[in-house]
PDB file of N, CA and C in Angstrom:
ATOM      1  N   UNK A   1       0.847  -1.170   0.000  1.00  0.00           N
ATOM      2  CA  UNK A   1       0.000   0.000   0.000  1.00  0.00           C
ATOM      3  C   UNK A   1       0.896   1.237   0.000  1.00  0.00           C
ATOM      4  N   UNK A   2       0.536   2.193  -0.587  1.00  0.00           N
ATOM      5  CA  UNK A   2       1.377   3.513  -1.397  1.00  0.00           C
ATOM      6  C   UNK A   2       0.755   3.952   0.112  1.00  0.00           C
ATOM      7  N   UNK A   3       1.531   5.226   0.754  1.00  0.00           N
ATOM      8  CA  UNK A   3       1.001   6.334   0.976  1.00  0.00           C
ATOM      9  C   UNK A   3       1.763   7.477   0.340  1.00  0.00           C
ATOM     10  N   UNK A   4       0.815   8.434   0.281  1.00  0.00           N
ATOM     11  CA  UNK A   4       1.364   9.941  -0.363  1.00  0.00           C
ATOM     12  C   UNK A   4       1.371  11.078   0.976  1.00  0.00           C
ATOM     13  N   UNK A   5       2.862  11.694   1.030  1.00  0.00           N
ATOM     14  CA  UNK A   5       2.322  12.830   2.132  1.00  0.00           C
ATOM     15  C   UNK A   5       2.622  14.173   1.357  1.00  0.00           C
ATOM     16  N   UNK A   6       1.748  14.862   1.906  1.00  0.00           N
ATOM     17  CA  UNK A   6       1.825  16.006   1.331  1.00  0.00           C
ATOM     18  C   UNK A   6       2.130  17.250   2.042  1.00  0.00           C
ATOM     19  N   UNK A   7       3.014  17.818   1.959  1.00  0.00           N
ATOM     20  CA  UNK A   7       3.920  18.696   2.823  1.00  0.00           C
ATOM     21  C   UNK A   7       2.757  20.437   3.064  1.00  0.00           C
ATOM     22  N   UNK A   8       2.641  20.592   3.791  1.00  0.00           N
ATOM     23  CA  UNK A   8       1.574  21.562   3.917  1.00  0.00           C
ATOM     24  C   UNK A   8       2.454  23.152   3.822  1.00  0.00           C
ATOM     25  N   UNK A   9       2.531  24.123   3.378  1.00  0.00           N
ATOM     26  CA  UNK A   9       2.979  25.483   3.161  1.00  0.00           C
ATOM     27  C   UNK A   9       2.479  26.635   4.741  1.00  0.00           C
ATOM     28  N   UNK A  10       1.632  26.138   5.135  1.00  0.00           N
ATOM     29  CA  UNK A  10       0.916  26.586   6.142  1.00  0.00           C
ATOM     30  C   UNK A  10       1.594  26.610   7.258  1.00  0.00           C
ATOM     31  N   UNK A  11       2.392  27.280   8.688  1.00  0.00           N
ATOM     32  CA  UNK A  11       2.211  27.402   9.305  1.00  0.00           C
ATOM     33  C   UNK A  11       1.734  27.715  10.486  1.00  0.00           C
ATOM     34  N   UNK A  12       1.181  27.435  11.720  1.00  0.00           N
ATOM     35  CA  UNK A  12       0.401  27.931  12.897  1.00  0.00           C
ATOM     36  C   UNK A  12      -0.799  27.579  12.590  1.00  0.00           C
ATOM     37  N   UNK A  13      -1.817  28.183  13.744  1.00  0.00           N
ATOM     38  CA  UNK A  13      -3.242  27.537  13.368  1.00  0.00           C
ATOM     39  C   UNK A  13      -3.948  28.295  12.942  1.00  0.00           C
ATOM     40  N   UNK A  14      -5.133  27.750  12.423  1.00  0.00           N
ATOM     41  CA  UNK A  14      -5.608  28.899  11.474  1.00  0.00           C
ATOM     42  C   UNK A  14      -7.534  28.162  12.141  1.00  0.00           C
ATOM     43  N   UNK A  15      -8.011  29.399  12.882  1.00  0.00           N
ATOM     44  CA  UNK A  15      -9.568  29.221  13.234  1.00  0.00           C
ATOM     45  C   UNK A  15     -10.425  28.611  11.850  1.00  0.00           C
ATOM     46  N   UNK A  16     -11.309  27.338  12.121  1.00  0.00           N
ATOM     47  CA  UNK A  16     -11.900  27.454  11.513  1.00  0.00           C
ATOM     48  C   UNK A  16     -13.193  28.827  10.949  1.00  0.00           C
ATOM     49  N   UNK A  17     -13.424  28.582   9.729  1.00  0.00           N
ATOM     50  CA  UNK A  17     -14.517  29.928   9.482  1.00  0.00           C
ATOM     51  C   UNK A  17     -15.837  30.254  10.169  1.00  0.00           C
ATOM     52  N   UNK A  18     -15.972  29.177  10.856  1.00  0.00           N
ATOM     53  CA  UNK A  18     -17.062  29.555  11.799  1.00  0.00           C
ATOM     54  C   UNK A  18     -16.793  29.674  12.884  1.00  0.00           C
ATOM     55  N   UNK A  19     -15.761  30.065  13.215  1.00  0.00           N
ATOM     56  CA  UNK A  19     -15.396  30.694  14.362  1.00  0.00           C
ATOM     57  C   UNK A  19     -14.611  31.912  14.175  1.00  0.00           C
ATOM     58  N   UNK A  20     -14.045  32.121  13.154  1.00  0.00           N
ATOM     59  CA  UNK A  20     -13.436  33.285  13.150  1.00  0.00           C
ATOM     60  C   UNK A  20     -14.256  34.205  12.328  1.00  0.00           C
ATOM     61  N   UNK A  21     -15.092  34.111  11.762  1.00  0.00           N
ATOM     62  CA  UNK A  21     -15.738  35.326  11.398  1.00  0.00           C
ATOM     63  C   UNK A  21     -16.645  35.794  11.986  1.00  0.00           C
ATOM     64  N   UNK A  22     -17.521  35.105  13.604  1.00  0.00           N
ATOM     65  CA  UNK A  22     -17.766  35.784  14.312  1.00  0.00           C
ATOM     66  C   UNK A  22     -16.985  36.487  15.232  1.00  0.00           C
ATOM     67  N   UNK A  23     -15.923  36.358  15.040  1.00  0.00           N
ATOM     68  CA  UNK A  23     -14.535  37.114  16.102  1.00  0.00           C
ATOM     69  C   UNK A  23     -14.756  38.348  15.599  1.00  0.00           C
ATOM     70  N   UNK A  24     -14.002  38.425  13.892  1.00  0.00           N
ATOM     71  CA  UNK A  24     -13.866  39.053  12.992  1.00  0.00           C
ATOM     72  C   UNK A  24     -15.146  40.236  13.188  1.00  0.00           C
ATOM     73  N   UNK A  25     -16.180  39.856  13.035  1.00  0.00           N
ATOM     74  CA  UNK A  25     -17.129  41.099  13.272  1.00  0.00           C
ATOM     75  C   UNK A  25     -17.744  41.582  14.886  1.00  0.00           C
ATOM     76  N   UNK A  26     -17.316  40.968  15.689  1.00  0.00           N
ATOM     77  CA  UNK A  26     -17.024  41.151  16.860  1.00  0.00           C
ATOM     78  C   UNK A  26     -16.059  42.289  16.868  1.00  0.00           C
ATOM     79  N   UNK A  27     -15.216  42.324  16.454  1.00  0.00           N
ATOM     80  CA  UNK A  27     -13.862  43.603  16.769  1.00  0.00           C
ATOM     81  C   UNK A  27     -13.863  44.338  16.060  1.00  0.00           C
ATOM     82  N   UNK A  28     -14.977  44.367  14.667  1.00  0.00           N
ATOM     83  CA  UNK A  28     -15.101  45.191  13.846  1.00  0.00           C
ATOM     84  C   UNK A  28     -16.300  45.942  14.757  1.00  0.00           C
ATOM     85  N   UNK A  29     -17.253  45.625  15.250  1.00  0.00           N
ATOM     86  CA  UNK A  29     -18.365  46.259  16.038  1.00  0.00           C
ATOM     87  C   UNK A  29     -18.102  47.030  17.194  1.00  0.00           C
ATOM     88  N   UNK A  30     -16.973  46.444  17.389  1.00  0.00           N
ATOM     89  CA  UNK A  30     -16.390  47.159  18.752  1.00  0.00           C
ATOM     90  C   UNK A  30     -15.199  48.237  18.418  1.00  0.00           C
ATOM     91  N   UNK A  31     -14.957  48.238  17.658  1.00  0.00           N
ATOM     92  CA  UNK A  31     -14.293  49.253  16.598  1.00  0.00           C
ATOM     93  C   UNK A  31     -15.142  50.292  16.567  1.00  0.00           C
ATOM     94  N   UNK A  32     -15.812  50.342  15.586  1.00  0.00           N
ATOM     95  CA  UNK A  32     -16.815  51.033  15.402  1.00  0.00           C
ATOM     96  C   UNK A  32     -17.560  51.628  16.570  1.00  0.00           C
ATOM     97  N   UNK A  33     -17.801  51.218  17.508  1.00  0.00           N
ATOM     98  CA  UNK A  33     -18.643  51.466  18.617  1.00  0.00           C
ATOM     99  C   UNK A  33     -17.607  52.195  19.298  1.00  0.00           C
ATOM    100  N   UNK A  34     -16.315  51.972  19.429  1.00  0.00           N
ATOM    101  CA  UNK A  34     -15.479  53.414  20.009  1.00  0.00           C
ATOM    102  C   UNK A  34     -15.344  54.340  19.439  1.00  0.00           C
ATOM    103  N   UNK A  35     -15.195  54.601  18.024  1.00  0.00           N
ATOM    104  CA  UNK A  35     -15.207  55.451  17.223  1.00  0.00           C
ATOM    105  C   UNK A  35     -16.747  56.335  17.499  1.00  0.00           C
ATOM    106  N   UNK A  36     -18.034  56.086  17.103  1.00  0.00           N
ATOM    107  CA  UNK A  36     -18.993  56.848  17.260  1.00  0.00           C
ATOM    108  C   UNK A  36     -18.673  57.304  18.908  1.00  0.00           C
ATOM    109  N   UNK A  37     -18.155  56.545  20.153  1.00  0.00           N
ATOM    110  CA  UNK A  37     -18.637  57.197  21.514  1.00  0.00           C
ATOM    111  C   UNK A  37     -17.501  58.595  21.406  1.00  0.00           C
ATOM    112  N   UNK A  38     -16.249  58.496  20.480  1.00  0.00           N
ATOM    113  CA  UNK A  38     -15.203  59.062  20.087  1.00  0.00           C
ATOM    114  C   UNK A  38     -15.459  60.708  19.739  1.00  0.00           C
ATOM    115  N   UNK A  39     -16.814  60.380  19.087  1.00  0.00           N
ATOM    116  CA  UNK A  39     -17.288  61.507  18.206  1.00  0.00           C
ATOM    117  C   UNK A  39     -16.320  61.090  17.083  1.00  0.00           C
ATOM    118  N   UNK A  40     -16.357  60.357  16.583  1.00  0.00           N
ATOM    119  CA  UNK A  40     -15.497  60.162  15.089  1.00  0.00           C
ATOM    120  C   UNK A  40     -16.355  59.223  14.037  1.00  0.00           C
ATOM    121  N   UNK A  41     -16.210  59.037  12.857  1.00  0.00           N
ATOM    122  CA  UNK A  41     -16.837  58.760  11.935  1.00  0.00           C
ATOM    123  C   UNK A  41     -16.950  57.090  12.412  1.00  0.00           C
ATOM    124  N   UNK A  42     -18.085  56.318  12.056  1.00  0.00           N
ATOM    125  CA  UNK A  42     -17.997  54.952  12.276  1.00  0.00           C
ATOM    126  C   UNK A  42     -17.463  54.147  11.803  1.00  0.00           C
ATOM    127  N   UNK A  43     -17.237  54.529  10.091  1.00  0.00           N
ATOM    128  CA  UNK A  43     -16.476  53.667   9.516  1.00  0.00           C
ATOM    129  C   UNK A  43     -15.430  54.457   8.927  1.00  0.00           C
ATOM    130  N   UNK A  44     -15.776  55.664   7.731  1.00  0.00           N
ATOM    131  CA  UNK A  44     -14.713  56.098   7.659  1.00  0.00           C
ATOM    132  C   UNK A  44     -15.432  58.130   6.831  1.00  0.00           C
ATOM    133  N   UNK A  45     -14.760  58.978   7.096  1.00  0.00           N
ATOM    134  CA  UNK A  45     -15.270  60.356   7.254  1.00  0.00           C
ATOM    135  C   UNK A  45     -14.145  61.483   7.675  1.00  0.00           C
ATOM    136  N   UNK A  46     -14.240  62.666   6.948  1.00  0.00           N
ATOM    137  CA  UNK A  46     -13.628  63.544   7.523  1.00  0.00           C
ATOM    138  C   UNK A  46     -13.663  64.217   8.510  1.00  0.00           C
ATOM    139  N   UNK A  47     -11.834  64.219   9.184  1.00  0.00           N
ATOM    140  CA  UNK A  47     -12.018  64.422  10.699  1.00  0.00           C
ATOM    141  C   UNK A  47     -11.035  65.578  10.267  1.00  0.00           C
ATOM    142  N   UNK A  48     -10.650  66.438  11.118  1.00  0.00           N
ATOM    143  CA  UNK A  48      -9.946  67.666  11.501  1.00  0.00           C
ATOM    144  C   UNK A  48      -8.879  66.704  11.807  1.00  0.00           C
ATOM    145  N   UNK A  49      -7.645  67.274  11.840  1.00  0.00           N
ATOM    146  CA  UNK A  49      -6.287  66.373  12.402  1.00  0.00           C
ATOM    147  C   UNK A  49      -5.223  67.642  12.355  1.00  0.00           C
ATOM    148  N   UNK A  50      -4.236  67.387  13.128  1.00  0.00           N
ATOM    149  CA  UNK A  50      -3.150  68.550  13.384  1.00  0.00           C
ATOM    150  C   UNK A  50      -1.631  67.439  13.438  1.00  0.00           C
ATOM    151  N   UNK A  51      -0.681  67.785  12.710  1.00  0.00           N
ATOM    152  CA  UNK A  51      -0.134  67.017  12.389  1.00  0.00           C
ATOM    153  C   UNK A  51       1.335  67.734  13.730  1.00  0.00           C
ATOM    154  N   UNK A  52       2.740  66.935  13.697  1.00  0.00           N
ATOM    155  CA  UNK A  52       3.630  67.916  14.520  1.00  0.00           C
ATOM    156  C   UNK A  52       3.967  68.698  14.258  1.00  0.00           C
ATOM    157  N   UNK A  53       3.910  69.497  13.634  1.00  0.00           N
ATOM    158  CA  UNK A  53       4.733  70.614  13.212  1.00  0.00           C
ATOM    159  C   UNK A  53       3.341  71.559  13.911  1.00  0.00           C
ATOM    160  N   UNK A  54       2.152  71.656  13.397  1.00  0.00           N
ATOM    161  CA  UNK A  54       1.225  72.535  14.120  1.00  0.00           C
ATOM    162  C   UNK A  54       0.439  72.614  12.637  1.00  0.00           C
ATOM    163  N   UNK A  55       0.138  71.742  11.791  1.00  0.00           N
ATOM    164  CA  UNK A  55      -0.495  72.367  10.423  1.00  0.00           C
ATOM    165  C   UNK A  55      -2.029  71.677  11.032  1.00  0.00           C
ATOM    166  N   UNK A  56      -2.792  72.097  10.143  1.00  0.00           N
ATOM    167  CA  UNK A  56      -4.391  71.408  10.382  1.00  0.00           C
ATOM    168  C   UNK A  56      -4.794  71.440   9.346  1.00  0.00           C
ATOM    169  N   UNK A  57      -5.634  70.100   8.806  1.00  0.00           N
ATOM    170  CA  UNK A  57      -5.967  69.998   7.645  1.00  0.00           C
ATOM    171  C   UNK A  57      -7.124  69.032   7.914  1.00  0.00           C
ATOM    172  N   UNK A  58      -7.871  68.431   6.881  1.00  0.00           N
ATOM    173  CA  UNK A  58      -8.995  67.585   6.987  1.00  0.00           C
ATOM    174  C   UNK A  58      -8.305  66.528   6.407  1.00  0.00           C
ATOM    175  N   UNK A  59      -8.891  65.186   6.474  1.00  0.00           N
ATOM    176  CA  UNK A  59      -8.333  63.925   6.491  1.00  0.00           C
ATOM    177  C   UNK A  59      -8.982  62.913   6.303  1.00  0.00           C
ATOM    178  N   UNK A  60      -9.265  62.023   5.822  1.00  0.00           N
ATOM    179  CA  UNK A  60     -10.150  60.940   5.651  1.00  0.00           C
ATOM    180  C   UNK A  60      -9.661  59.805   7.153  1.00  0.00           C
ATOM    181  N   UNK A  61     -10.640  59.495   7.799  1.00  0.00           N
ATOM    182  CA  UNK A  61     -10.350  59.057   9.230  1.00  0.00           C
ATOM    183  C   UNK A  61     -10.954  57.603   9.291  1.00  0.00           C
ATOM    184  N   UNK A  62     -10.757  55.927   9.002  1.00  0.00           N
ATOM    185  CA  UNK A  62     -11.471  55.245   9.284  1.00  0.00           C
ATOM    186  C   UNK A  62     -10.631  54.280  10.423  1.00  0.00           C
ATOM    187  N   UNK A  63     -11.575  53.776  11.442  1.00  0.00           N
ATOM    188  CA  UNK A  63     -11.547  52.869  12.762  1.00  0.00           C
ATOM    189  C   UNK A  63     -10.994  51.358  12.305  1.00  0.00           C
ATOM    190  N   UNK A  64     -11.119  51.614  10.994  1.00  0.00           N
ATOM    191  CA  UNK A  64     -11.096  49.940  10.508  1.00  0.00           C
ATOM    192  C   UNK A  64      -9.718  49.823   9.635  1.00  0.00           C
ATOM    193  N   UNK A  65      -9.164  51.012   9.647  1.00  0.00           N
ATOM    194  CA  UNK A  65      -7.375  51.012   8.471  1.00  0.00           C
ATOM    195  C   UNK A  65      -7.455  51.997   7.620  1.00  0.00           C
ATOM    196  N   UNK A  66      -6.260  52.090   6.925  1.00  0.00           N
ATOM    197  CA  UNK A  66      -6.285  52.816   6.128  1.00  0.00           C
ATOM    198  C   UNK A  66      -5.070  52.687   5.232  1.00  0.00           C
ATOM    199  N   UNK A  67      -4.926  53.354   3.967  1.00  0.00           N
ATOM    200  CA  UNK A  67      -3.988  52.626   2.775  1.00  0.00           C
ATOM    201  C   UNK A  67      -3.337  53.818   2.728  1.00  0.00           C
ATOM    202  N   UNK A  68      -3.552  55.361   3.260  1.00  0.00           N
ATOM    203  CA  UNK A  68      -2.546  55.974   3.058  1.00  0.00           C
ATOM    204  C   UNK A  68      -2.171  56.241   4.742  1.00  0.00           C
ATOM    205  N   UNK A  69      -2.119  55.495   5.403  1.00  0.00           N
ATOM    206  CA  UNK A  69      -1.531  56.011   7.192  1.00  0.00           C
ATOM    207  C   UNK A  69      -1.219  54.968   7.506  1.00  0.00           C
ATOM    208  N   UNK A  70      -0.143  55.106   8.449  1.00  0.00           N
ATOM    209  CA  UNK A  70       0.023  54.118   9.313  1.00  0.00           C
ATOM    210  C   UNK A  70      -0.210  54.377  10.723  1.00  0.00           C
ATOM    211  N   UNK A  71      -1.299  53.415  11.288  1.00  0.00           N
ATOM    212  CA  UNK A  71      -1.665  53.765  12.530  1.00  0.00           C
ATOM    213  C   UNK A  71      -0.955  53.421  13.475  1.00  0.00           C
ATOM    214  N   UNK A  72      -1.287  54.358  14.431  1.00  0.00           N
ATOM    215  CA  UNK A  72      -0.251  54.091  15.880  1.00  0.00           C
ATOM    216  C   UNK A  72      -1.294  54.496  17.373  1.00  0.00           C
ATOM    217  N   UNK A  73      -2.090  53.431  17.347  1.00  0.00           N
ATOM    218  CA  UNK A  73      -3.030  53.950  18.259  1.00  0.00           C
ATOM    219  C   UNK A  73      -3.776  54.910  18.121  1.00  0.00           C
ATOM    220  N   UNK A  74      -4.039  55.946  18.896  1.00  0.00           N
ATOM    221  CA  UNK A  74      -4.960  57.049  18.524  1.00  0.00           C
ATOM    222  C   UNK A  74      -4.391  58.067  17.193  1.00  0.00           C
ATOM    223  N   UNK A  75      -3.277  57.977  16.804  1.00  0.00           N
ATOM    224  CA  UNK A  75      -2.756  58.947  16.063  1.00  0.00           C
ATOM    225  C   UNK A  75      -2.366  58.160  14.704  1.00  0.00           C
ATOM    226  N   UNK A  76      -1.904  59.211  13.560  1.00  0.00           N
ATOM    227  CA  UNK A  76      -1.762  58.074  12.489  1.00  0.00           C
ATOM    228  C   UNK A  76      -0.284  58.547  12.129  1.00  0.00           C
ATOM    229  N   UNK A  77       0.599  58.218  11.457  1.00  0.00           N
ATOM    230  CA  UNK A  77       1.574  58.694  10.372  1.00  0.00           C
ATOM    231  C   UNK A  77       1.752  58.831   9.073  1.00  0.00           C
ATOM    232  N   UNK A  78       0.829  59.867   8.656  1.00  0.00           N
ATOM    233  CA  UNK A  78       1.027  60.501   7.258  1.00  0.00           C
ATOM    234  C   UNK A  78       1.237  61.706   6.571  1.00  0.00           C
ATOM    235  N   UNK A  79       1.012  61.637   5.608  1.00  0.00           N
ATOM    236  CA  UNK A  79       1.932  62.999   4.258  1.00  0.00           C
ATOM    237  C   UNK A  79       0.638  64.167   4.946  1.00  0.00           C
ATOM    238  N   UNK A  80       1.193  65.209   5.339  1.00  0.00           N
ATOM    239  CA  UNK A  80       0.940  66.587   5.964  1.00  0.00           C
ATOM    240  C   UNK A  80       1.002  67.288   4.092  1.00  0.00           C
ATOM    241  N   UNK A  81      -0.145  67.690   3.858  1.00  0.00           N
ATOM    242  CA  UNK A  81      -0.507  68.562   2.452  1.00  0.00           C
ATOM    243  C   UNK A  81      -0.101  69.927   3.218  1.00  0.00           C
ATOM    244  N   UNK A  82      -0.001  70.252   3.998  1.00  0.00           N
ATOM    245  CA  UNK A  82      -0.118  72.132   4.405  1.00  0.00           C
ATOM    246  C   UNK A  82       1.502  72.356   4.179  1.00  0.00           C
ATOM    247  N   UNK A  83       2.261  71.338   5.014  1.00  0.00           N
ATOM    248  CA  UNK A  83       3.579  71.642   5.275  1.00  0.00           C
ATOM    249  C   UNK A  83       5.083  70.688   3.785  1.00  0.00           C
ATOM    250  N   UNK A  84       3.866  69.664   3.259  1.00  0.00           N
ATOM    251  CA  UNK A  84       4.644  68.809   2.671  1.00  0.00           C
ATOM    252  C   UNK A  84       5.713  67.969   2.954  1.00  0.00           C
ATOM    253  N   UNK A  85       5.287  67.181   4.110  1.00  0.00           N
ATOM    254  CA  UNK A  85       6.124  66.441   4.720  1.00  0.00           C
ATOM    255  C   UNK A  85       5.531  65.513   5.939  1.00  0.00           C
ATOM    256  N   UNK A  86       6.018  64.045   6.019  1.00  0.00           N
ATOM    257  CA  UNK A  86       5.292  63.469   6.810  1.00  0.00           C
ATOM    258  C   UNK A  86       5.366  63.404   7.953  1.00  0.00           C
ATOM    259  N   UNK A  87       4.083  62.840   9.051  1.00  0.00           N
ATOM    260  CA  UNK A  87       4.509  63.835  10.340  1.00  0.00           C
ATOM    261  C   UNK A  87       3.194  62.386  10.927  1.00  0.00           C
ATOM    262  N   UNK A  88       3.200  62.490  12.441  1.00  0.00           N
ATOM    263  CA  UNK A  88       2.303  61.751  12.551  1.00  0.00           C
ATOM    264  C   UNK A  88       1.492  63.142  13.586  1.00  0.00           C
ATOM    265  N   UNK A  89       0.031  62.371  12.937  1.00  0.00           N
ATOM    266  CA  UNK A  89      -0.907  63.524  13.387  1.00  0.00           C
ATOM    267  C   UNK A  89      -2.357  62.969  14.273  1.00  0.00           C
ATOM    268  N   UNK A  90      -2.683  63.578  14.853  1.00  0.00           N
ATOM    269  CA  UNK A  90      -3.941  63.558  15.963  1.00  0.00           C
ATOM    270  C   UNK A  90      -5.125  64.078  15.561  1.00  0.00           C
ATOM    271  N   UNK A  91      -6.190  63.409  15.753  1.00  0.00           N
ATOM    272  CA  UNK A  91      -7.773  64.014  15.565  1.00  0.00           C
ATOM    273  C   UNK A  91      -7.729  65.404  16.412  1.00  0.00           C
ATOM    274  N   UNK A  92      -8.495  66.364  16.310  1.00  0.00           N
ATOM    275  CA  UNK A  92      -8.515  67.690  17.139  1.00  0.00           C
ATOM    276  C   UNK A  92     -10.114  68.188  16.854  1.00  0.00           C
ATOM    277  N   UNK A  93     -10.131  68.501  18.605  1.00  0.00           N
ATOM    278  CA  UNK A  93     -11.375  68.667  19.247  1.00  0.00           C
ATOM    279  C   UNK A  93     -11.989  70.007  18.335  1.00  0.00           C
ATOM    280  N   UNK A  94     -13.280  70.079  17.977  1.00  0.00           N
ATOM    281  CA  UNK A  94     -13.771  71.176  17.615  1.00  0.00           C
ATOM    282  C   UNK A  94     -13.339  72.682  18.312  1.00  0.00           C
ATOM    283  N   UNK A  95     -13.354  72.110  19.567  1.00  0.00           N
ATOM    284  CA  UNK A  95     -13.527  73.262  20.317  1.00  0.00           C
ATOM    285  C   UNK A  95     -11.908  74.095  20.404  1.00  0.00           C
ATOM    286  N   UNK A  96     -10.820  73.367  20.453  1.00  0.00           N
ATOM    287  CA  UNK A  96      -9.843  73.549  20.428  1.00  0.00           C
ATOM    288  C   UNK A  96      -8.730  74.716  18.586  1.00  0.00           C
ATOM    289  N   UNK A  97     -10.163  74.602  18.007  1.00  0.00           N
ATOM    290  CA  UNK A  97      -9.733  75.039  17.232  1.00  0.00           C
ATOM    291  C   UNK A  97      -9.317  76.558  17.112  1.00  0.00           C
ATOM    292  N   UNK A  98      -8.321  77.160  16.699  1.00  0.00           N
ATOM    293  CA  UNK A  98      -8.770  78.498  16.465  1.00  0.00           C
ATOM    294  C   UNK A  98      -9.085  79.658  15.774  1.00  0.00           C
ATOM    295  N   UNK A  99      -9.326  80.720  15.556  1.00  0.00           N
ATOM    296  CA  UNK A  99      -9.977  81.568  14.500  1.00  0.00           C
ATOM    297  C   UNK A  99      -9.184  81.173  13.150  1.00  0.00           C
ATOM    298  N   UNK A 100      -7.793  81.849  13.197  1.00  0.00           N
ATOM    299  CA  UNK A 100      -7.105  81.409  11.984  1.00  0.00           C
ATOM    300  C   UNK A 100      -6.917  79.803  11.424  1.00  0.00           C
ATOM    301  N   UNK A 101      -6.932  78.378  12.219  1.00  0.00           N
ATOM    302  CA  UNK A 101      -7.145  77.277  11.861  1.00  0.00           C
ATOM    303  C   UNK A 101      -8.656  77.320  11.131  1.00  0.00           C
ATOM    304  N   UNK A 102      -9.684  77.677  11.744  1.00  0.00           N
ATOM    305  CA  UNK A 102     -11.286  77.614  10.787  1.00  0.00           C
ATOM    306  C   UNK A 102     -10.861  78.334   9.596  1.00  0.00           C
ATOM    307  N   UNK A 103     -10.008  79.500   9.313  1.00  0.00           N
ATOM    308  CA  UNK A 103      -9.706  79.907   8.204  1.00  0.00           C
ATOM    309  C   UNK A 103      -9.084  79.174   7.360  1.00  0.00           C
ATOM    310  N   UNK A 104      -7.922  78.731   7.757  1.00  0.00           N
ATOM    311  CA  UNK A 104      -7.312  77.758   6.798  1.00  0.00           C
ATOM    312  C   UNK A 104      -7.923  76.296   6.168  1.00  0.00           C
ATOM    313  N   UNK A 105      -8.847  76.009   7.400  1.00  0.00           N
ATOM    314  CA  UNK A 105      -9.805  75.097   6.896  1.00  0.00           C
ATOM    315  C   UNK A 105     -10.855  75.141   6.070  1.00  0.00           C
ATOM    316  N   UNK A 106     -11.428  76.626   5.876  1.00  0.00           N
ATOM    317  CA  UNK A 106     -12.282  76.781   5.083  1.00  0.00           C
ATOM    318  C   UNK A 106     -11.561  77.152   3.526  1.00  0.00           C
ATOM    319  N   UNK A 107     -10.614  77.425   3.536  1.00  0.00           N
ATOM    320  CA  UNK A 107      -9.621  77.686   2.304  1.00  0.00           C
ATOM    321  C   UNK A 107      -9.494  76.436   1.914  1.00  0.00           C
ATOM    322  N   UNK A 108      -9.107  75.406   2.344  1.00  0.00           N
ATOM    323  CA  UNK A 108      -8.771  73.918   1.660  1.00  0.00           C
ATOM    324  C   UNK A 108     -10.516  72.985   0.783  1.00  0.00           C
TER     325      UNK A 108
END
């Protein structure tokens, strides 16, 4: 009697699909659900952001990733349009804003 083995490419374990795609939208819901208590968009929406240098600009903001940032917890690291250069930057409170930032924001 032959046996054949077949060498698998796969390492570690891998959840079956009925278990991991209720995970999967589990942490997507709970994602989301910090984001709205956040005051921030649920999935994805323009947020105000202030990068280091001190520029402020609007930003496309989603809880779930993103293809031009790299996230770092609450803050992200990307290309600053005001100053031209990358910077990692923070959501910023309405209230915190000031006269000349609403200006520059309404210019963009």
């Amino acid at each position: 009697m032959n046996h054949v083995v077949v060498a698998s490419a796969s390492i570690g374990y891998h959840a079956p699909l009925e278990i991991a795609l209720p995970i999967i939208a589990a942490v997507v819901l709970v994602r989301v659900v910090a984001s709205v208590r956040r005051g921030r968009p649920a999935l994805a929406g323009k947020v105000i952001v202030r990068c280091g240098r001190g520029h402020v600009f609007a930003t496309t903001w989603s809880p779930l990733g993103s293809f031009t940032s790299i996230r770092l917890g609450t803050a992200r690291f990307q290309y600053c349009p005001v100053g031209h250069h990358w910077a990692i930057v923070r959501p910023v409170n309405d209230s915190s804003l000031t006269g000349g930032d609403r200006r520059l924001l309404d210019r963009s």
